[in-house]
C-alpha atoms as a PDB file:
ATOM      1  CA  UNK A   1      20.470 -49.060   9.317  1.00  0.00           C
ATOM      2  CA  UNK A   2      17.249 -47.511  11.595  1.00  0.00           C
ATOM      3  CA  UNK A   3      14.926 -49.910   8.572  1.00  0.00           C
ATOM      4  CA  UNK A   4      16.541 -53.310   9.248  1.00  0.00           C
ATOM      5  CA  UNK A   5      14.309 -55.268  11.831  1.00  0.00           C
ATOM      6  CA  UNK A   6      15.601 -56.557  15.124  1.00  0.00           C
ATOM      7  CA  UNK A   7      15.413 -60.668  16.163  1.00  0.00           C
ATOM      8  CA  UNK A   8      13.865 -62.999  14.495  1.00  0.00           C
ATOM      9  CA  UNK A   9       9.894 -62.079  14.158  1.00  0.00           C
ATOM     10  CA  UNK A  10       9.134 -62.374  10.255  1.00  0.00           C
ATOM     11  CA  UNK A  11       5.969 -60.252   8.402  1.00  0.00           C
ATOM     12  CA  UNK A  12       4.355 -63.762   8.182  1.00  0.00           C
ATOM     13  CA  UNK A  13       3.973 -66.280  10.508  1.00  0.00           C
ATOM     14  CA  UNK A  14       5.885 -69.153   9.454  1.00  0.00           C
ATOM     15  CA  UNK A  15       5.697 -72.167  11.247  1.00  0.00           C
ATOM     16  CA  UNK A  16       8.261 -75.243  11.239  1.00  0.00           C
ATOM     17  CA  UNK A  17       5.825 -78.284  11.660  1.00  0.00           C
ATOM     18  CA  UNK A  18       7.820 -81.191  13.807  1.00  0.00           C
ATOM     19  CA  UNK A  19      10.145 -78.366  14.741  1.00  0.00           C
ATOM     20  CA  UNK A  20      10.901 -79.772  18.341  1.00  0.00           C
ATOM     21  CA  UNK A  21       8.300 -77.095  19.733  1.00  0.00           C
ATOM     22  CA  UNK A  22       8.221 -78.120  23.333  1.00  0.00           C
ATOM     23  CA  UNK A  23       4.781 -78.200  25.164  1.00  0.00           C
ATOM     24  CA  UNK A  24       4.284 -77.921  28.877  1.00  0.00           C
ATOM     25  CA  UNK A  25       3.089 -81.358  29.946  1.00  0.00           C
ATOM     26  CA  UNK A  26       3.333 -83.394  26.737  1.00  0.00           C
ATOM     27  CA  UNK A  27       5.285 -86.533  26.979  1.00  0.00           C
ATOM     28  CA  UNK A  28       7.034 -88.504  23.864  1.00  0.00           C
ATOM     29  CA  UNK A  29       5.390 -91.539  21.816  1.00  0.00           C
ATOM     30  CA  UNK A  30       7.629 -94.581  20.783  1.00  0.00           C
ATOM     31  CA  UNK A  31       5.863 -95.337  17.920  1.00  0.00           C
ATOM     32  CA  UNK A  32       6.824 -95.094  14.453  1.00  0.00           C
ATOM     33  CA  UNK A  33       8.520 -92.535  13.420  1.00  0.00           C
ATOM     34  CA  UNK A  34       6.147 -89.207  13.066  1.00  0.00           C
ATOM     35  CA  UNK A  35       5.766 -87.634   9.363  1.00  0.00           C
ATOM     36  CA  UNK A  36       3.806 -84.413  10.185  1.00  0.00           C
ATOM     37  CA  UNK A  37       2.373 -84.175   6.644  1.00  0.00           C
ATOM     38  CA  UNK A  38       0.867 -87.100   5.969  1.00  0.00           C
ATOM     39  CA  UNK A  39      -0.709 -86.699   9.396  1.00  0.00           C
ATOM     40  CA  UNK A  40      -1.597 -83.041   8.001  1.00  0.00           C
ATOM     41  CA  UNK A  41      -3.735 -84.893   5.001  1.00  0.00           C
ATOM     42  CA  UNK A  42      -5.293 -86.684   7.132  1.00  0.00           C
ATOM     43  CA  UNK A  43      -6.484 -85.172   9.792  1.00  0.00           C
ATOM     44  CA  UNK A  44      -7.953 -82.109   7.374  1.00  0.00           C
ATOM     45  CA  UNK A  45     -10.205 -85.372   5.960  1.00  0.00           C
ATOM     46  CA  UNK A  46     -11.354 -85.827   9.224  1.00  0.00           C
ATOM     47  CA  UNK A  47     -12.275 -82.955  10.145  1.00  0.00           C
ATOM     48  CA  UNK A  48     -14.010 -82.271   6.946  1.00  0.00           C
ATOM     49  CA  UNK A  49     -16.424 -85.449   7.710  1.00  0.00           C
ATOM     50  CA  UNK A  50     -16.759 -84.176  11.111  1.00  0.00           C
ATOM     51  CA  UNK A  51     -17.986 -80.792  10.329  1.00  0.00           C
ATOM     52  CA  UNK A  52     -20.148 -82.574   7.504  1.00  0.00           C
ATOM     53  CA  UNK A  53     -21.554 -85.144   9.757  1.00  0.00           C
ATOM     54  CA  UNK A  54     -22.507 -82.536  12.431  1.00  0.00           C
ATOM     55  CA  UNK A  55     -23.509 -79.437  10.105  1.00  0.00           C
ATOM     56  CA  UNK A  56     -21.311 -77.157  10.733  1.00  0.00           C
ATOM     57  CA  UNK A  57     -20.304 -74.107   8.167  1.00  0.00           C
ATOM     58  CA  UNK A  58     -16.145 -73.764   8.616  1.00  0.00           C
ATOM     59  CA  UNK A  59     -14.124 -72.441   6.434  1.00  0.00           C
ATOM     60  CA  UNK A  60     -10.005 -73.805   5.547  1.00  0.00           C
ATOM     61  CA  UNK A  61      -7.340 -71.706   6.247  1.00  0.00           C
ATOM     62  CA  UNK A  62      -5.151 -73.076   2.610  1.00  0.00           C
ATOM     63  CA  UNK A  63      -2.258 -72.033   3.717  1.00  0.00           C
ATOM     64  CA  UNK A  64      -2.186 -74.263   7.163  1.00  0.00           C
ATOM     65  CA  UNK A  65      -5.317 -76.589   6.785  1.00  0.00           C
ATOM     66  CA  UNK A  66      -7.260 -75.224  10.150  1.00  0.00           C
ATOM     67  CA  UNK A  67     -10.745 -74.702   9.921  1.00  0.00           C
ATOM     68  CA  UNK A  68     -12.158 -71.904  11.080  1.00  0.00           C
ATOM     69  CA  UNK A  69     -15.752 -70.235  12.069  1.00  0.00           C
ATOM     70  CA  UNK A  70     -15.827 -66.246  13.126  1.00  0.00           C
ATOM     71  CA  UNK A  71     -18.878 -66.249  15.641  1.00  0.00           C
ATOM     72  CA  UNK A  72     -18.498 -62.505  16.058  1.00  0.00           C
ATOM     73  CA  UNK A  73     -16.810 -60.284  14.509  1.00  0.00           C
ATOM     74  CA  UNK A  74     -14.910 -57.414  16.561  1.00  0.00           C
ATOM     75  CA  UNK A  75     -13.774 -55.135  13.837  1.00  0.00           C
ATOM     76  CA  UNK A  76     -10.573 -54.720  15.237  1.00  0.00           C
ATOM     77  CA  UNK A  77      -7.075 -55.451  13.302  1.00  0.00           C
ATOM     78  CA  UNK A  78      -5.449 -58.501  12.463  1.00  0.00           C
ATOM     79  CA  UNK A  79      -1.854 -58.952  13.392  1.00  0.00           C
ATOM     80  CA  UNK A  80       1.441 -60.765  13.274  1.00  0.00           C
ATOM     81  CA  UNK A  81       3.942 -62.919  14.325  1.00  0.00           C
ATOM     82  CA  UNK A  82       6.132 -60.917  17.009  1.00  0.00           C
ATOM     83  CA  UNK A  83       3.575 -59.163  18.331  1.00  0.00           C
ATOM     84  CA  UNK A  84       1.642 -59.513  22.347  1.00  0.00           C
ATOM     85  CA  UNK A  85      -1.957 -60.169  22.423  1.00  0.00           C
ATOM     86  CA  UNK A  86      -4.669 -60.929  24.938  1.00  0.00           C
ATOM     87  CA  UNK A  87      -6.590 -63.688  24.211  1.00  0.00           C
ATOM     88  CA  UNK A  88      -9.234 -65.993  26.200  1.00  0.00           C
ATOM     89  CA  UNK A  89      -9.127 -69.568  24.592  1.00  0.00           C
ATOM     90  CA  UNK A  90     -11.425 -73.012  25.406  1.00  0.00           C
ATOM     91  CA  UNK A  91      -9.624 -76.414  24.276  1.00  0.00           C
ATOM     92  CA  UNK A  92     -10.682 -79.673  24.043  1.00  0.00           C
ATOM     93  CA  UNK A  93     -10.089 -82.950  21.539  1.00  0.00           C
ATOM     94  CA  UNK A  94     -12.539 -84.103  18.950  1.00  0.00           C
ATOM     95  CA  UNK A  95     -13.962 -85.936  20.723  1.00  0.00           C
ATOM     96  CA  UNK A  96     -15.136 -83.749  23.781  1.00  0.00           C
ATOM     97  CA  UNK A  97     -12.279 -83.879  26.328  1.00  0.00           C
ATOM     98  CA  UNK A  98     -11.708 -80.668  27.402  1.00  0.00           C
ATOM     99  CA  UNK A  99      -7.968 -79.668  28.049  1.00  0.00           C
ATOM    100  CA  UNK A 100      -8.340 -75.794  28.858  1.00  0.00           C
ATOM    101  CA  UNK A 101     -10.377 -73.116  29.798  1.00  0.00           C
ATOM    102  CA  UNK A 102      -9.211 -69.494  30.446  1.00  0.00           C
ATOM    103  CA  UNK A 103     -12.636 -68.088  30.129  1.00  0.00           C
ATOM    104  CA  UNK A 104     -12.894 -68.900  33.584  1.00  0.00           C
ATOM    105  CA  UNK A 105     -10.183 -66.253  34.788  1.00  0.00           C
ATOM    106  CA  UNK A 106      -8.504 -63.189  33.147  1.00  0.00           C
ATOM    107  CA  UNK A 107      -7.482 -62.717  29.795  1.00  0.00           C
ATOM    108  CA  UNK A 108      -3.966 -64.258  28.776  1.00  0.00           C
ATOM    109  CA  UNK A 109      -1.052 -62.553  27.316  1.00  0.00           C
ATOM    110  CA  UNK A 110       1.406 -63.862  24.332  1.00  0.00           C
ATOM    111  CA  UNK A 111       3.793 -63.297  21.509  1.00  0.00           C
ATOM    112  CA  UNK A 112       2.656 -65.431  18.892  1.00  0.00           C
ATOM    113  CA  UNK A 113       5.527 -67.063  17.195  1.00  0.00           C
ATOM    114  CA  UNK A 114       7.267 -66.956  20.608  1.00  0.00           C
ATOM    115  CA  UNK A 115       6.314 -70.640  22.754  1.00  0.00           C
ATOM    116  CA  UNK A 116       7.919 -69.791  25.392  1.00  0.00           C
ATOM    117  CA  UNK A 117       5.526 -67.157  26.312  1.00  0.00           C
ATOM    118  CA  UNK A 118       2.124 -69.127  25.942  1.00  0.00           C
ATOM    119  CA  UNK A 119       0.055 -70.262  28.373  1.00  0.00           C
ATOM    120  CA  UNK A 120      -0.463 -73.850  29.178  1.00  0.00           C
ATOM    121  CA  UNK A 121      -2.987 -75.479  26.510  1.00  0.00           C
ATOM    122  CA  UNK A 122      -1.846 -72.561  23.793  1.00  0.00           C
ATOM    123  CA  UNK A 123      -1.065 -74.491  20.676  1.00  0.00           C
ATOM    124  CA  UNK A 124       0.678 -73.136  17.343  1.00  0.00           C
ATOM    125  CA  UNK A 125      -3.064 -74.321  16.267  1.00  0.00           C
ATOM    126  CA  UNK A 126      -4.172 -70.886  18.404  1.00  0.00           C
ATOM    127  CA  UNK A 127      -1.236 -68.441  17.098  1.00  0.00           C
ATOM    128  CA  UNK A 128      -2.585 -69.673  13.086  1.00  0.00           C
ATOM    129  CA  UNK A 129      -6.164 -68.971  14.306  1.00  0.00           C
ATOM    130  CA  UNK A 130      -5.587 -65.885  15.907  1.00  0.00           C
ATOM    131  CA  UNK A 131      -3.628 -64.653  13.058  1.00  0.00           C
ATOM    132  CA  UNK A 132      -6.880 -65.148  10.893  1.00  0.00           C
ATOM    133  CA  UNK A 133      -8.923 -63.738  12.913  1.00  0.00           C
ATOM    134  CA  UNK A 134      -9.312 -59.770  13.416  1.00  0.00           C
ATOM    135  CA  UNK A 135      -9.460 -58.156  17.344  1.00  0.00           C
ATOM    136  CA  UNK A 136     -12.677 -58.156  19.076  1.00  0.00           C
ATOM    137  CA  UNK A 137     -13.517 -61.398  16.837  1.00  0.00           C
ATOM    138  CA  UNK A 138     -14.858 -64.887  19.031  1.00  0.00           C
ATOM    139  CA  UNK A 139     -14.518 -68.143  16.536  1.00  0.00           C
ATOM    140  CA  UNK A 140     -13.754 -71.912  16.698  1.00  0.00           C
ATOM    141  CA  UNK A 141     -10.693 -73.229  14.755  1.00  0.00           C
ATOM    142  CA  UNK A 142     -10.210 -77.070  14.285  1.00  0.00           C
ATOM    143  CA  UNK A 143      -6.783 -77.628  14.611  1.00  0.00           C
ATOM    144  CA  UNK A 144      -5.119 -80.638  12.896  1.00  0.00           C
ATOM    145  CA  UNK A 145      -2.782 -82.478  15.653  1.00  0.00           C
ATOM    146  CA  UNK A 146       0.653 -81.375  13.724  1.00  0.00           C
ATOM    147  CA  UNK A 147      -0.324 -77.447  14.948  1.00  0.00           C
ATOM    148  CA  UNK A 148      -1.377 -79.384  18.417  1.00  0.00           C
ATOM    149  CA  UNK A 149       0.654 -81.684  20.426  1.00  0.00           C
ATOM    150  CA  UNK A 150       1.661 -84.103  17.532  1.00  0.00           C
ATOM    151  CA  UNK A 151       2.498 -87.153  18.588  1.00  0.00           C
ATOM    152  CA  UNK A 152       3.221 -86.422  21.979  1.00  0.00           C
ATOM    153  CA  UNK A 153       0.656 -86.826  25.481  1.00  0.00           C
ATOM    154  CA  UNK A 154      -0.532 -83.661  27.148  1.00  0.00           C
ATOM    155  CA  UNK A 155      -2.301 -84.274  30.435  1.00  0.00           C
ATOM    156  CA  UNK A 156      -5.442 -85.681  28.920  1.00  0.00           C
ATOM    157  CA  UNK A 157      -5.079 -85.230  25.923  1.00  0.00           C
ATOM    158  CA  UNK A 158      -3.862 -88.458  23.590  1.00  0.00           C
ATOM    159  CA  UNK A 159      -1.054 -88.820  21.002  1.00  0.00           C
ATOM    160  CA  UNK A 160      -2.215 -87.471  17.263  1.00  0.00           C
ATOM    161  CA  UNK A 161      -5.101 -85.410  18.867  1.00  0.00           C
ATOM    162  CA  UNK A 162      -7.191 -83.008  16.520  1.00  0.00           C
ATOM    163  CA  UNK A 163      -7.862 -79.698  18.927  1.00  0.00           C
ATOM    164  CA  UNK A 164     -10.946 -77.795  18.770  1.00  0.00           C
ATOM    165  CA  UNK A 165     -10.446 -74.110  20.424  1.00  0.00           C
ATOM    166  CA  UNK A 166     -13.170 -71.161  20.764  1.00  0.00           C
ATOM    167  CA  UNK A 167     -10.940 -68.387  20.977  1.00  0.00           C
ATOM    168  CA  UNK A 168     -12.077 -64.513  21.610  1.00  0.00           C
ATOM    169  CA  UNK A 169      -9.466 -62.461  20.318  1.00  0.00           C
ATOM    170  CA  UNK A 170      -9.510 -59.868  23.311  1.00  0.00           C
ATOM    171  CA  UNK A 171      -6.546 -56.898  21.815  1.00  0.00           C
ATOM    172  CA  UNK A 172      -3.389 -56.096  20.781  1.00  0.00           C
ATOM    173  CA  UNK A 173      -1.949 -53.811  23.616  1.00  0.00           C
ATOM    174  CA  UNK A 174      -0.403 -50.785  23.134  1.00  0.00           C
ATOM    175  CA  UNK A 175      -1.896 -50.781  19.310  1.00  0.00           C
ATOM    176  CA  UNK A 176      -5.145 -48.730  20.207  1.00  0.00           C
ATOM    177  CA  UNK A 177      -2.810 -46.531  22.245  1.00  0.00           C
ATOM    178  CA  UNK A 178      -0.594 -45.446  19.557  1.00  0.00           C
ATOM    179  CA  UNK A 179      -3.382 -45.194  17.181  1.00  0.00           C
ATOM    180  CA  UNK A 180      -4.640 -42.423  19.314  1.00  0.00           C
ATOM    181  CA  UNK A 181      -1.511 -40.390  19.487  1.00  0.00           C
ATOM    182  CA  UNK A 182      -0.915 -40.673  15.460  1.00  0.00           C
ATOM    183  CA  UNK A 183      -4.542 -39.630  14.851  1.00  0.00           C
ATOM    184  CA  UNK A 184      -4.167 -36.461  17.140  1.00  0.00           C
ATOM    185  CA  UNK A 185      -1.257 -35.985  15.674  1.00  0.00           C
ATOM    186  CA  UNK A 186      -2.923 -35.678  12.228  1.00  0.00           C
ATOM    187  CA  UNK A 187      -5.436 -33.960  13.327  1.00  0.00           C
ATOM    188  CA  UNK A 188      -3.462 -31.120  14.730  1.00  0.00           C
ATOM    189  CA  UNK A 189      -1.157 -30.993  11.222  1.00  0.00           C
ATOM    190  CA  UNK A 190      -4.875 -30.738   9.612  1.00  0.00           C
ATOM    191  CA  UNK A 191      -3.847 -34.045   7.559  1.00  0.00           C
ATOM    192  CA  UNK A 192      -6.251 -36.264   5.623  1.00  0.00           C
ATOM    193  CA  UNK A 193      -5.055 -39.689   5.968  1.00  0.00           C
ATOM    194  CA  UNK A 194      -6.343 -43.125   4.891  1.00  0.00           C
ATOM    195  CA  UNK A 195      -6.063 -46.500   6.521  1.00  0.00           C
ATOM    196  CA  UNK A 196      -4.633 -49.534   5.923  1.00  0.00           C
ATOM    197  CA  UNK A 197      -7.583 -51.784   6.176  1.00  0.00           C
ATOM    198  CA  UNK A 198      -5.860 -54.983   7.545  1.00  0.00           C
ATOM    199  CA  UNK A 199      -3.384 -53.526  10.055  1.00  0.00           C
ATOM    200  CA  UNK A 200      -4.703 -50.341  10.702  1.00  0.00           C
ATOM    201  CA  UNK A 201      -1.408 -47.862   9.233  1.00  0.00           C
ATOM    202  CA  UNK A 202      -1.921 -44.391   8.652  1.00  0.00           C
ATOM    203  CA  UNK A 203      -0.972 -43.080   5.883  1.00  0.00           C
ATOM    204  CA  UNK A 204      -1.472 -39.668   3.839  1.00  0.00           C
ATOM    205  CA  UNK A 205      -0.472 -39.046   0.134  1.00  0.00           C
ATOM    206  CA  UNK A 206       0.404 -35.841  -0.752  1.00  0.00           C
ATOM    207  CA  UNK A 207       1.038 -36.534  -4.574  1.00  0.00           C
ATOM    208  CA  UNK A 208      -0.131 -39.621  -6.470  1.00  0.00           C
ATOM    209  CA  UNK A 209       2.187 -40.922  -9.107  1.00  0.00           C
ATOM    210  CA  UNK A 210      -0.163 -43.310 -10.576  1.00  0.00           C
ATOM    211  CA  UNK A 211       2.208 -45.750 -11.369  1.00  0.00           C
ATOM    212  CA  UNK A 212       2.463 -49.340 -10.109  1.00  0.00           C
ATOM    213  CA  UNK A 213       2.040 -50.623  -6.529  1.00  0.00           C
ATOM    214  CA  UNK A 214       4.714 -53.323  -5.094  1.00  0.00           C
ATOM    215  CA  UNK A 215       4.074 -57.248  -5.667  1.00  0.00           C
ATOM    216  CA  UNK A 216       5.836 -59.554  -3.163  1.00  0.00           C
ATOM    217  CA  UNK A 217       9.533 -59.387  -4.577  1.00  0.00           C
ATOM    218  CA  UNK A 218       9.562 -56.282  -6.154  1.00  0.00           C
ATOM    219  CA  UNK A 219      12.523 -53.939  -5.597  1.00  0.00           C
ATOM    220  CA  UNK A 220      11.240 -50.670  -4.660  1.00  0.00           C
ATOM    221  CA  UNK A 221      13.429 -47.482  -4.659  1.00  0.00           C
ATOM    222  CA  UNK A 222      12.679 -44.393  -2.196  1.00  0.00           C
ATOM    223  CA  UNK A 223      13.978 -41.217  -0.898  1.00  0.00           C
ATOM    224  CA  UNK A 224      12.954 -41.198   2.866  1.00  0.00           C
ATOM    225  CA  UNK A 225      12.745 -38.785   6.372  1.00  0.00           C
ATOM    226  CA  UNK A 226      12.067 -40.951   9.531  1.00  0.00           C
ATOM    227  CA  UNK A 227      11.477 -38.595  12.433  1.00  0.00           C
ATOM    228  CA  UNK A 228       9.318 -38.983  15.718  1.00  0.00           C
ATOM    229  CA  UNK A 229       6.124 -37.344  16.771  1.00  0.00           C
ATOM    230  CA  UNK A 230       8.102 -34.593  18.100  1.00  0.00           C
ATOM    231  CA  UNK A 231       9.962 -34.047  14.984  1.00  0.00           C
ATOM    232  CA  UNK A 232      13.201 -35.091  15.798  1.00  0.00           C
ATOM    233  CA  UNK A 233      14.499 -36.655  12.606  1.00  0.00           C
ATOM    234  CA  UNK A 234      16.653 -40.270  12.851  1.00  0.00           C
ATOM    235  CA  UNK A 235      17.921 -40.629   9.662  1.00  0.00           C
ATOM    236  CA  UNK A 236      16.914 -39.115   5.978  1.00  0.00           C
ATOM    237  CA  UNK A 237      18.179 -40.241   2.453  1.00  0.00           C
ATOM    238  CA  UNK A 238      17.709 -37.189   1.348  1.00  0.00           C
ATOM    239  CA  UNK A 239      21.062 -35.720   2.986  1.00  0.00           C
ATOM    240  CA  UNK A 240      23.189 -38.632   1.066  1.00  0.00           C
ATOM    241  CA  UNK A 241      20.999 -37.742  -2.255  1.00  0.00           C
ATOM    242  CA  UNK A 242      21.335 -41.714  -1.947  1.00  0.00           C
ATOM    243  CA  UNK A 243      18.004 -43.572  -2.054  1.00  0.00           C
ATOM    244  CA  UNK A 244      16.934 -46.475  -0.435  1.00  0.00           C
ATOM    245  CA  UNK A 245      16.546 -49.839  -2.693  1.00  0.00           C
ATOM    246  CA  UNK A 246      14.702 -52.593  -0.889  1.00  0.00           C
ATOM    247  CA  UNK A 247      12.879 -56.251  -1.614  1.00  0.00           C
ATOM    248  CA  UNK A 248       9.353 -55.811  -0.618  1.00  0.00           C
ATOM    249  CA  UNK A 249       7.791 -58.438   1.372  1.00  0.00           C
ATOM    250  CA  UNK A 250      11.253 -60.277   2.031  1.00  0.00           C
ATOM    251  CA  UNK A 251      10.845 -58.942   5.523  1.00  0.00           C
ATOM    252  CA  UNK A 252      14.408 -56.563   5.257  1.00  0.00           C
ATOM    253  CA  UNK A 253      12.739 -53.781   6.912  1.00  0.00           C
ATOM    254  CA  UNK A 254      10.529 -52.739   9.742  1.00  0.00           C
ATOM    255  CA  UNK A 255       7.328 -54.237   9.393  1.00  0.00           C
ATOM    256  CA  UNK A 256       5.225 -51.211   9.491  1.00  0.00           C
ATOM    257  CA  UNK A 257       7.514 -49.905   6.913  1.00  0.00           C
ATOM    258  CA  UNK A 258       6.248 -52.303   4.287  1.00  0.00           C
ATOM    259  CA  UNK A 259       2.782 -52.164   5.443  1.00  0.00           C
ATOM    260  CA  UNK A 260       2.651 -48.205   4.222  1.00  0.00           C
ATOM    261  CA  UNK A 261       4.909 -49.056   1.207  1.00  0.00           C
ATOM    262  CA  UNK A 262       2.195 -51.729   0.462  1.00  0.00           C
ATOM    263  CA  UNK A 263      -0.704 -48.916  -0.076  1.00  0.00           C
ATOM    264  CA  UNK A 264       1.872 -47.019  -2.253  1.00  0.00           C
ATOM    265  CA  UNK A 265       2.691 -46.137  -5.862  1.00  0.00           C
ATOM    266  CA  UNK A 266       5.022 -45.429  -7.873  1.00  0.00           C
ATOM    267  CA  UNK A 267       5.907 -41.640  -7.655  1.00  0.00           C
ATOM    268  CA  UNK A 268       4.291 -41.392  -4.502  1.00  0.00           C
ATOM    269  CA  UNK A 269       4.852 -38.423  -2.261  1.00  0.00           C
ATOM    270  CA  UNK A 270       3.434 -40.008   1.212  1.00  0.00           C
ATOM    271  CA  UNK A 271       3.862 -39.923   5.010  1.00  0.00           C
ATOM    272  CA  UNK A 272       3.216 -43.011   7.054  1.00  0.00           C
ATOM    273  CA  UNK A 273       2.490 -43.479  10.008  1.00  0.00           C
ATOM    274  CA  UNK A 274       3.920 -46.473  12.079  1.00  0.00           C
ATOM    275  CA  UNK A 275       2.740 -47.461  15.546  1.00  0.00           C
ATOM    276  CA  UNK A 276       5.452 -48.706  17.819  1.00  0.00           C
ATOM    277  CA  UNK A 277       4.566 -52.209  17.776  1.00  0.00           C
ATOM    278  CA  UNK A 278       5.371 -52.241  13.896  1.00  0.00           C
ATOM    279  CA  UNK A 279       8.628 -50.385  14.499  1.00  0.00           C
ATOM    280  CA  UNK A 280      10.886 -51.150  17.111  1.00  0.00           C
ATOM    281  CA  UNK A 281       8.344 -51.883  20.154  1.00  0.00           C
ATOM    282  CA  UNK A 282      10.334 -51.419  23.365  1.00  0.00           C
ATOM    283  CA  UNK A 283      13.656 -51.813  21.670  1.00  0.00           C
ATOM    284  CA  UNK A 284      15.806 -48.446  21.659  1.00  0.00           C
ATOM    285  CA  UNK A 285      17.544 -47.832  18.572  1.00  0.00           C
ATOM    286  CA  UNK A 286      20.181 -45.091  18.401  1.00  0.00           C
ATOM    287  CA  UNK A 287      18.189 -41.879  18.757  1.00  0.00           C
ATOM    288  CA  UNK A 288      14.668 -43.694  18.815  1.00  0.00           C
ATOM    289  CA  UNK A 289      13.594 -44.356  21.879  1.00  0.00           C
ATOM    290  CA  UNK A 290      11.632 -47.277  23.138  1.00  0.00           C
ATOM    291  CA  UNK A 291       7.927 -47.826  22.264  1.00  0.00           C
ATOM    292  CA  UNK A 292       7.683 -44.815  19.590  1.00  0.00           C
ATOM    293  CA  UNK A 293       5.721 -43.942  17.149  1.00  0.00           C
ATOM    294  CA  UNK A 294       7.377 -43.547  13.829  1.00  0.00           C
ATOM    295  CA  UNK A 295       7.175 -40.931  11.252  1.00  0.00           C
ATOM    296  CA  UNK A 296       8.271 -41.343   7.550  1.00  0.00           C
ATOM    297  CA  UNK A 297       8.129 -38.910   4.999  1.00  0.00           C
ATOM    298  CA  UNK A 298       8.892 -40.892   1.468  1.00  0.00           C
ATOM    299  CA  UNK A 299       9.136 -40.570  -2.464  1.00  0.00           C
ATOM    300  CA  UNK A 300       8.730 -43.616  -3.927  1.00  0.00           C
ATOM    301  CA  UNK A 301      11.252 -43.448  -7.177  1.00  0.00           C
ATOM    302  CA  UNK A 302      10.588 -46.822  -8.594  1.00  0.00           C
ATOM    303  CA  UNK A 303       9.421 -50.216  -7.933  1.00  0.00           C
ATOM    304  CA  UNK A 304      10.688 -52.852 -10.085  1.00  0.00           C
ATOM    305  CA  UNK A 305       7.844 -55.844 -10.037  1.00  0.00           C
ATOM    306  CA  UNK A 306       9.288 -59.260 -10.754  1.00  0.00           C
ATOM    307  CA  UNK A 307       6.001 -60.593 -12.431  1.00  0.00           C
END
């Protein structure tokens, strides 16, 4: 099915801590064996006293344990595992030894969630921080060592290492370019749509249902048209008279699928708009071709929330 998503990315970034990540440069520890979480615990106490001892305001990431400070904010979009951005990043230990620098050249490019596209000193401690952060945003993150180099040596930097990184979250390329096609496109179709606050989705409702929006887990049920900006349509539900029944937020479907479905209702009429980064990127699929904008016309039905 045109919905199903391609690889391995997931909606969320979810990361496997002592995972066998390997890291240019780092060399193994015979010590005792390493348990990731108890190292976790404690280096988040650490770097609580050191932010206390030296003043600084940081906030705690709950779902990883980084700490985090936004210097600037860039009022860009946040964004998601599977996807490229450009990033400039400073790294060095708790103690002051610096590891990296890349504000002293050009901007590097990554996929977060995908190692073997980062750039020497880029951590999973930088793909957590950057996925906090918004584009356009500058901040420090304190990284605890199980998102560094664990217990492993990386040029100068020792075994067990807390990380601190300021990071300037430069863009996400080919996001501002899509953007700009969907909102001429609206504007030519004389279209009032809103936007999706976090990601930046374009969406227009043309009849509100009122009923319930989707909660991680709940099955939602839609009639849908997916066609591309110059109207030639994939795939429709509508010819079947079958809808489509779907988990939302188990990650069964496009990304920027769900993030439309996410502003929705029940008995929605809607079009969303899904930038080709959130589709299929540069992936052909059947008639879609690579890097396209996507087009989807739905009635939401029903959505069945678990809780």
């Amino acid at each position: 099915m045109w919905l199903q998503k391609l690889g391995k990315g997931n909606w969320l970034i979810v990361l496997l801590i002592g995972a066998g990540l390997l890291f240019q440069g780092c060399s193994g520890n015979d010590g005792d064996e390493y348990d990731p979480f108890d190292k976790l615990t404690e280096d988040v106490a650490t770097i609580e006293n050191y932010l206390s001892e030296n003043n600084i305001d940081a906030e705690i990431d709950s779902a990883s344990g980084i700490f985090y400070t936004i210097h600037k904010q860039g009022g860009g979009y946040k964004t998601i595992s599977g996807i490229d951005v450009t990033t400039n990043f400073q790294g060095w230990t708790l103690d002051g030894v610096e590891f990296v620098n890349n504000f002293t050249g050009s901007p590097v490019e990554a996929t977060l969630g995908d190692p073997s596209t980062y750039s020497p000193g880029h951590t999973s401690g930088v793909t957590i921080g950057l996925s906090i952060m918004q584009e356009g945003d500058s901040a420090t993150i304190y990284v605890p060592s199980p998102y560094g180099y664990q217990n492993k040596t990386y040029d100068d930097v020792p075994p067990n290492s807390i990380l601190v990184y300021n990071v300037k979250f430069e863009d996400i390329p080919k996001l501002d370019e899509d953007y700009e096609k969907i909102d001429q496109y609206i504007l030519d179709k004389n279209m009032n749509a809103e936007i999706q606050p976090s990601y930046g989705v374009r969406y227009v409702v043309h009849r509100e249902g009122n009923g319930v929006s989707p909660k991680p887990g709940a099955v939602v049920t839609t009639h849908y048209q997916g066609e591309l900006l110059d109207g030639t349509i994939f795939d429709a539900s509508y010819d079947s008279g079958i809808p489509l029944d779907f988990t939302y937020g188990n990650g069964e479907l496009i990304v920027g699928f769900e993030m439309g479905v996410s502003q929705l209702h029940e008995n929605d009429s809607a079009t969303i708009f899904i930038p080709s980064i959130y589709g299929y990127a540069g992936q052909a699929q059947g008639e879609i071709p690579a890097n396209s904008v996507l087009v989807f016309g739905l009635d939401i039905i029903r959505i069945t929330n678990i809780n």
